[in-house]
C-alpha atoms as a PDB file:
ATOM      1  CA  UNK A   1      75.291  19.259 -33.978  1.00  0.00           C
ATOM      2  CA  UNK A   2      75.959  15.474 -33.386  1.00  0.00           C
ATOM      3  CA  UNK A   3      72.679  12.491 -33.908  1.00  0.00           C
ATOM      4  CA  UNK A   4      72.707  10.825 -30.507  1.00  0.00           C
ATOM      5  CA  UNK A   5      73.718   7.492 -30.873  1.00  0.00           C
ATOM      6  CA  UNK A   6      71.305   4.841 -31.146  1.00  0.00           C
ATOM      7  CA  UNK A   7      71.475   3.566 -27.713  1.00  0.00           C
ATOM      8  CA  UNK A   8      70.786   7.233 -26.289  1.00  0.00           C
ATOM      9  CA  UNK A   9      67.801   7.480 -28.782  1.00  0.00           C
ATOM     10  CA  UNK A  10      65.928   5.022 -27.529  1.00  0.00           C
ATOM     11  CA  UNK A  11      67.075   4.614 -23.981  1.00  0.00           C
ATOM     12  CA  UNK A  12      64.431   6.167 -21.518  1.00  0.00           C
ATOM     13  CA  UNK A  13      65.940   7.580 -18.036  1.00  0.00           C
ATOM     14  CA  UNK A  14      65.649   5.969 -14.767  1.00  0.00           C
ATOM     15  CA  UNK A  15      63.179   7.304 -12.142  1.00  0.00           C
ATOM     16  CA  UNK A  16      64.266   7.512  -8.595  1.00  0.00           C
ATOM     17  CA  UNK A  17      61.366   7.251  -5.836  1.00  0.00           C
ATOM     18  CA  UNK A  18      61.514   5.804  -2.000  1.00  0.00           C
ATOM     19  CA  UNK A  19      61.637   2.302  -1.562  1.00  0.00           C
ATOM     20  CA  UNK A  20      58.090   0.514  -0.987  1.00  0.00           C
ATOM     21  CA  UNK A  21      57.567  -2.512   1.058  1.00  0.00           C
ATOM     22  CA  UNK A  22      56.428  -4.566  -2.739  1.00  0.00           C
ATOM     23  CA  UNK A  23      60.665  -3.877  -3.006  1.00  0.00           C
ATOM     24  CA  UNK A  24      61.963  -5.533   0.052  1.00  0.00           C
ATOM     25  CA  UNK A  25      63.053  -8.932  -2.133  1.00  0.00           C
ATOM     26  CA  UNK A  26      64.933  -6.637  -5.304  1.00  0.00           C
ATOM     27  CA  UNK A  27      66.225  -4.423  -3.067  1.00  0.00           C
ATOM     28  CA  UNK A  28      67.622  -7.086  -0.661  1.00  0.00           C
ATOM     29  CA  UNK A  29      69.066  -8.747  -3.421  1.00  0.00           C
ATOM     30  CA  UNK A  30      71.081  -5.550  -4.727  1.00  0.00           C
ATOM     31  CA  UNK A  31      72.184  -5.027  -0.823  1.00  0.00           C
ATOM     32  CA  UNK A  32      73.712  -8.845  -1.682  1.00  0.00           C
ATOM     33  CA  UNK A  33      75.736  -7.706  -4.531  1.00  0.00           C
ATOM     34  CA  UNK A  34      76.839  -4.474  -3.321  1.00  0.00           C
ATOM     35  CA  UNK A  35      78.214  -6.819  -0.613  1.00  0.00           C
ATOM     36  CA  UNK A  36      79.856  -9.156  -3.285  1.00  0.00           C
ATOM     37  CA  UNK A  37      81.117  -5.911  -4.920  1.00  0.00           C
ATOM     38  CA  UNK A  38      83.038  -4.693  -2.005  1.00  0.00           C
ATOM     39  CA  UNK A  39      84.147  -8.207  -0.936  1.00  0.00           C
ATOM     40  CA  UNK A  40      81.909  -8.734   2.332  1.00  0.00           C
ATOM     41  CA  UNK A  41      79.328 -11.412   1.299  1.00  0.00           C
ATOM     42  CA  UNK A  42      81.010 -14.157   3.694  1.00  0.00           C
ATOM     43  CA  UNK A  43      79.877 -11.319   6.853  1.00  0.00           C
ATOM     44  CA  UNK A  44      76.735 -10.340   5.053  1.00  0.00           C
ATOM     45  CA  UNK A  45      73.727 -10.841   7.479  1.00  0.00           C
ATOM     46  CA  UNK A  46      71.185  -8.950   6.072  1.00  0.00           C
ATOM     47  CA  UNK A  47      67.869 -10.685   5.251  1.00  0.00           C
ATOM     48  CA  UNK A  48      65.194  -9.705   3.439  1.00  0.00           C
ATOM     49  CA  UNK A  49      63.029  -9.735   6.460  1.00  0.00           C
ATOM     50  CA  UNK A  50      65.335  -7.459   7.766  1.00  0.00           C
ATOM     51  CA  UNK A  51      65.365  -5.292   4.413  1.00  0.00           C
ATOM     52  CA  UNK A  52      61.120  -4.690   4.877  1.00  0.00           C
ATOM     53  CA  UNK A  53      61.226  -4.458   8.971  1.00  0.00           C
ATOM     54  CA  UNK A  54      64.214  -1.808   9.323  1.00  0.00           C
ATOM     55  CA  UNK A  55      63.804   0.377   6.260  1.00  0.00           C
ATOM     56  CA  UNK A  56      60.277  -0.016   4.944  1.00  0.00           C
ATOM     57  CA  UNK A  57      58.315  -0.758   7.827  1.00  0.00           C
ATOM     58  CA  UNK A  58      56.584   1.784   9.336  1.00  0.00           C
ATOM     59  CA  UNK A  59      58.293   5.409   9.847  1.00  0.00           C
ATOM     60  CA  UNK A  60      58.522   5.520  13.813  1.00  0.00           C
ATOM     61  CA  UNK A  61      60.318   2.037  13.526  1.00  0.00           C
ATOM     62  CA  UNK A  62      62.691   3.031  10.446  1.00  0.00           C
ATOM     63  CA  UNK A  63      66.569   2.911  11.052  1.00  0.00           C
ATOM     64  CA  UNK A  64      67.298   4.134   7.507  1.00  0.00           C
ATOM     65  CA  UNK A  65      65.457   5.597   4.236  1.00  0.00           C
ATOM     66  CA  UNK A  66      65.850   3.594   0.902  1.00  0.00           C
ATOM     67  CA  UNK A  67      65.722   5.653  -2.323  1.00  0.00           C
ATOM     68  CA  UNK A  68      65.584   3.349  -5.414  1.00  0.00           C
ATOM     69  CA  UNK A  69      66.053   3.643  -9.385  1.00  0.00           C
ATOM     70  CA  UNK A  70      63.567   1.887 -11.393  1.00  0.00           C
ATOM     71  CA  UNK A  71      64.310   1.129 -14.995  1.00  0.00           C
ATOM     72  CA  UNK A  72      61.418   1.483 -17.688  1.00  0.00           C
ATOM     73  CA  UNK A  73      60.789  -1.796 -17.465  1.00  0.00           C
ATOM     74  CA  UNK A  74      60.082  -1.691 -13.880  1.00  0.00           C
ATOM     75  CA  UNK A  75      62.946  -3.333 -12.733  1.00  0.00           C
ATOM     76  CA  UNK A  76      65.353  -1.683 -10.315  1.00  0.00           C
ATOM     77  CA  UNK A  77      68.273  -0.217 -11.429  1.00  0.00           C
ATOM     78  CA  UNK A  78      70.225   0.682  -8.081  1.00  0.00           C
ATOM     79  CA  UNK A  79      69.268   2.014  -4.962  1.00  0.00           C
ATOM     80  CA  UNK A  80      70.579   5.012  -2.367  1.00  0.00           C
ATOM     81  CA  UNK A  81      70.766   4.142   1.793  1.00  0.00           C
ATOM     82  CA  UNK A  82      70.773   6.870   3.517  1.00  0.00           C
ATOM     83  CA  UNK A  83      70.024   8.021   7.481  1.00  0.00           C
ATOM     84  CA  UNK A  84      70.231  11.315   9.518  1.00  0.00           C
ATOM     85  CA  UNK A  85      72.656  11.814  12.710  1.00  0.00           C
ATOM     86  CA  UNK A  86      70.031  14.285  14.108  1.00  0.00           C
ATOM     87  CA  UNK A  87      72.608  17.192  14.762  1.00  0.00           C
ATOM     88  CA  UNK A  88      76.027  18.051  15.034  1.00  0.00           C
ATOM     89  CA  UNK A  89      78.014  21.122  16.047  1.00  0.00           C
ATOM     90  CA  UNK A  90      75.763  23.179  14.054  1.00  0.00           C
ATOM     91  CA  UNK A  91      72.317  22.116  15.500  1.00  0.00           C
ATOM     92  CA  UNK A  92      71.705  20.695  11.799  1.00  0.00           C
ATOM     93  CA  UNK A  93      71.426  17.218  10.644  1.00  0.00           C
ATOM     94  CA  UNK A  94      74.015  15.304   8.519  1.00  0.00           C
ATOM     95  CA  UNK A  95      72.864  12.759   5.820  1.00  0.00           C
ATOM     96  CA  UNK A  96      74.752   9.837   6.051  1.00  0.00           C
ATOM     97  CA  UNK A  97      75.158   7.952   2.363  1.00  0.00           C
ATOM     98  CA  UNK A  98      75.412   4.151   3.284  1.00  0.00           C
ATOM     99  CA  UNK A  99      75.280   3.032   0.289  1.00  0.00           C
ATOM    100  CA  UNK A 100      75.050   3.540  -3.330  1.00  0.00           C
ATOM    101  CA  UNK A 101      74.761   0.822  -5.800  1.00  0.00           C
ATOM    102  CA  UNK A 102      73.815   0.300  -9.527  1.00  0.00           C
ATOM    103  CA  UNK A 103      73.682  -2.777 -10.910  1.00  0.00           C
ATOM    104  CA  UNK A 104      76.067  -3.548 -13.398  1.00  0.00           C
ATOM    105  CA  UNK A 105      74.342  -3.829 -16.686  1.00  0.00           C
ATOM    106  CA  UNK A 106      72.775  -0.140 -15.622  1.00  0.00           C
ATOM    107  CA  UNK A 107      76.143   1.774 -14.670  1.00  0.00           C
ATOM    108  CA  UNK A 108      76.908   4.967 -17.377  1.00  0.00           C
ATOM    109  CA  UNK A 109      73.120   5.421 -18.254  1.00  0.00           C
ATOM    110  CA  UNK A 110      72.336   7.828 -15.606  1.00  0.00           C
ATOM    111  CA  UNK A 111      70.781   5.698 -12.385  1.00  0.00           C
ATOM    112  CA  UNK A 112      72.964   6.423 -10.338  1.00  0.00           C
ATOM    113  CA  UNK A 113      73.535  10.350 -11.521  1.00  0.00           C
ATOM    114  CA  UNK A 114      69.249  10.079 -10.353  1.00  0.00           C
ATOM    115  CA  UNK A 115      70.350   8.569  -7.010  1.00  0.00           C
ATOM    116  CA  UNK A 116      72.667  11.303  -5.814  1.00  0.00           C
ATOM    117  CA  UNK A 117      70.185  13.784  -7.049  1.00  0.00           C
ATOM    118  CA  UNK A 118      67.584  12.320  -4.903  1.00  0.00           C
ATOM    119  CA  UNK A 119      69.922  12.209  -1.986  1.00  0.00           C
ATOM    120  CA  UNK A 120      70.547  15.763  -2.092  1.00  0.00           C
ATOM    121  CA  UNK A 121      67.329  16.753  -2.351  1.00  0.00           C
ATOM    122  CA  UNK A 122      66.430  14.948   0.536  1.00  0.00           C
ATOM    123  CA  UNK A 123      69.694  16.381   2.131  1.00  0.00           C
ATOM    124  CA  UNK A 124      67.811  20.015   1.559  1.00  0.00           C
ATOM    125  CA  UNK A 125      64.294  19.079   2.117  1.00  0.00           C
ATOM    126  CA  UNK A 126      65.043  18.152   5.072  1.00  0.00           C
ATOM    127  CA  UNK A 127      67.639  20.511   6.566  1.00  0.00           C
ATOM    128  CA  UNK A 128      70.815  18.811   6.794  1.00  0.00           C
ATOM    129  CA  UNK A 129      73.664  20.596   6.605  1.00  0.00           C
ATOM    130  CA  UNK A 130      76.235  18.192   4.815  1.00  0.00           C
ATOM    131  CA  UNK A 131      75.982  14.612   3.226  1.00  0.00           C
ATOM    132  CA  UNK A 132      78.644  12.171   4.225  1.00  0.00           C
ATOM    133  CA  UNK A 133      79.871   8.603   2.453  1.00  0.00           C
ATOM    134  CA  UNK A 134      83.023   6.729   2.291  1.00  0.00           C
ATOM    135  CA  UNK A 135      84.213   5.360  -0.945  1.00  0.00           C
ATOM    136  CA  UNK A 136      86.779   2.365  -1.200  1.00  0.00           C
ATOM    137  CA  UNK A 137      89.937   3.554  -1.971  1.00  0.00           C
ATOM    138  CA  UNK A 138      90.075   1.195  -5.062  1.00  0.00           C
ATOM    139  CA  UNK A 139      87.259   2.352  -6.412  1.00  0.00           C
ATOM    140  CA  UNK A 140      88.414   5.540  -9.029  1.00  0.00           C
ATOM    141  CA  UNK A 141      85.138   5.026 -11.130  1.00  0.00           C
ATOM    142  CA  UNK A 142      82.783   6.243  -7.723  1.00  0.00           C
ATOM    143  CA  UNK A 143      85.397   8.760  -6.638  1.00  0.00           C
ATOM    144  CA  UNK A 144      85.263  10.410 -10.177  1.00  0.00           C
ATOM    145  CA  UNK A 145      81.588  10.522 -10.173  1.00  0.00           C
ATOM    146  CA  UNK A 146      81.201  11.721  -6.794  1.00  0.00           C
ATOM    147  CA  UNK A 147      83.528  14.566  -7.618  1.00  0.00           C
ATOM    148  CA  UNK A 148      81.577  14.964 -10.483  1.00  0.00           C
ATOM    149  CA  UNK A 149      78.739  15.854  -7.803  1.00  0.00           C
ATOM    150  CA  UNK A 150      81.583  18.891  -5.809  1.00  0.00           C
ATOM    151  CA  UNK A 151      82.346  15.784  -3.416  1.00  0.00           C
ATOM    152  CA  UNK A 152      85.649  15.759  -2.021  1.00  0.00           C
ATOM    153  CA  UNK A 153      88.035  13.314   0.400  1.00  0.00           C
ATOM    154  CA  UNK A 154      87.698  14.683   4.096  1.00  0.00           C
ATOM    155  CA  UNK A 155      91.443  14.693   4.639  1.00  0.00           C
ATOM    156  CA  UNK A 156      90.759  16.212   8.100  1.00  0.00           C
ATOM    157  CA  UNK A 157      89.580  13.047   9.618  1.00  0.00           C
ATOM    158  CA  UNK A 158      90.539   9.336   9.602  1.00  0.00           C
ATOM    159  CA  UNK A 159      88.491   6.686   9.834  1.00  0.00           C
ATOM    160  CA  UNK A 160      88.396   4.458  12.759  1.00  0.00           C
ATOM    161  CA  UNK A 161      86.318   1.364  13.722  1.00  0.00           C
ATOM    162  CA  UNK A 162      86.698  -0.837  16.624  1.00  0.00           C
ATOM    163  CA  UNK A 163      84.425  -4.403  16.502  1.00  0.00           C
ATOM    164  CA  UNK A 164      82.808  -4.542  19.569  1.00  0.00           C
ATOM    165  CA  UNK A 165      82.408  -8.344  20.062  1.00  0.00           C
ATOM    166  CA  UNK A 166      86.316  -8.454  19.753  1.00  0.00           C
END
């Protein structure tokens, strides 16, 4: 049997827990550099207003759930966006996965292993029959880990988007 390494020794894990209104300003500020990340920040609109009125307001006024990972220090780690399209051809809900994110410093020390966790058990707590994400094609590091979770490329479908104010 092998000693962990020092690092593992004394690194505590992550806890994962829903997003609070006190997190509006850390939370809008990893939505900024997921958006730097995947090379929108130019189009990136979101405020932090926005953040606390849309997502962790109160639950009748909610257009998606935030699931965050807090570090032992308190800080957050990374955070999960996720919403429901109430029902599909089998009168159950699909989870949508906006967006995950883990800040840099944090990625390989199990936040974002936490996240998806979290997601899926809010997939099953609350019914849904599949969870659906896109990943960049670029990005090998999320499609490994996702496959790491059974996820797989939906080669049945393509992608389409059409900008309405075109």
């Amino acid at each position: 049997m092998t000693s962990p390494s020092p690092a593992a020794a004394t690194a505590r894990p992550v806890r994962t827990r829903p997003a609070e209104p006190g997190d509006a300003r850390a939370l809008w500020q990893l939505m900024h550099e997921l958006a730097v990340f995947e090379g929108y920040a130019a189009q990136f609109k979101v405020t932090e207003r926005d953040v606390l009125e849309r997502g962790l307001g109160p639950p009748a006024t909610r257009q998606f759930t935030a699931i965050v990972a807090e570090a032992p220090a308190g800080e957050l780690a990374g955070y999960a966006v996720i919403y429901a399209i109430p029902f599909t051809y089998d009168l159950r809900p699909t989870l949508v996965l906006k967006e995950l994110f883990v800040v840099e410093g944090r990625r390989s020390a199990g936040a974002g292993t936490a996240l998806m966790a979290a997601v899926l058990s809010h997939a099953r707590a609350t019914g849904c029959g599949r969870l659906r994400w896109q990943v960049l094609p670029a990005n090998r590091r999320a499609q490994a880990f996702y496959r790491g979770f059974g996820g797989a490329p939906d080669c049945q479908w393509d992608s389409w988007i059409l900008e309405v104010d075109a």
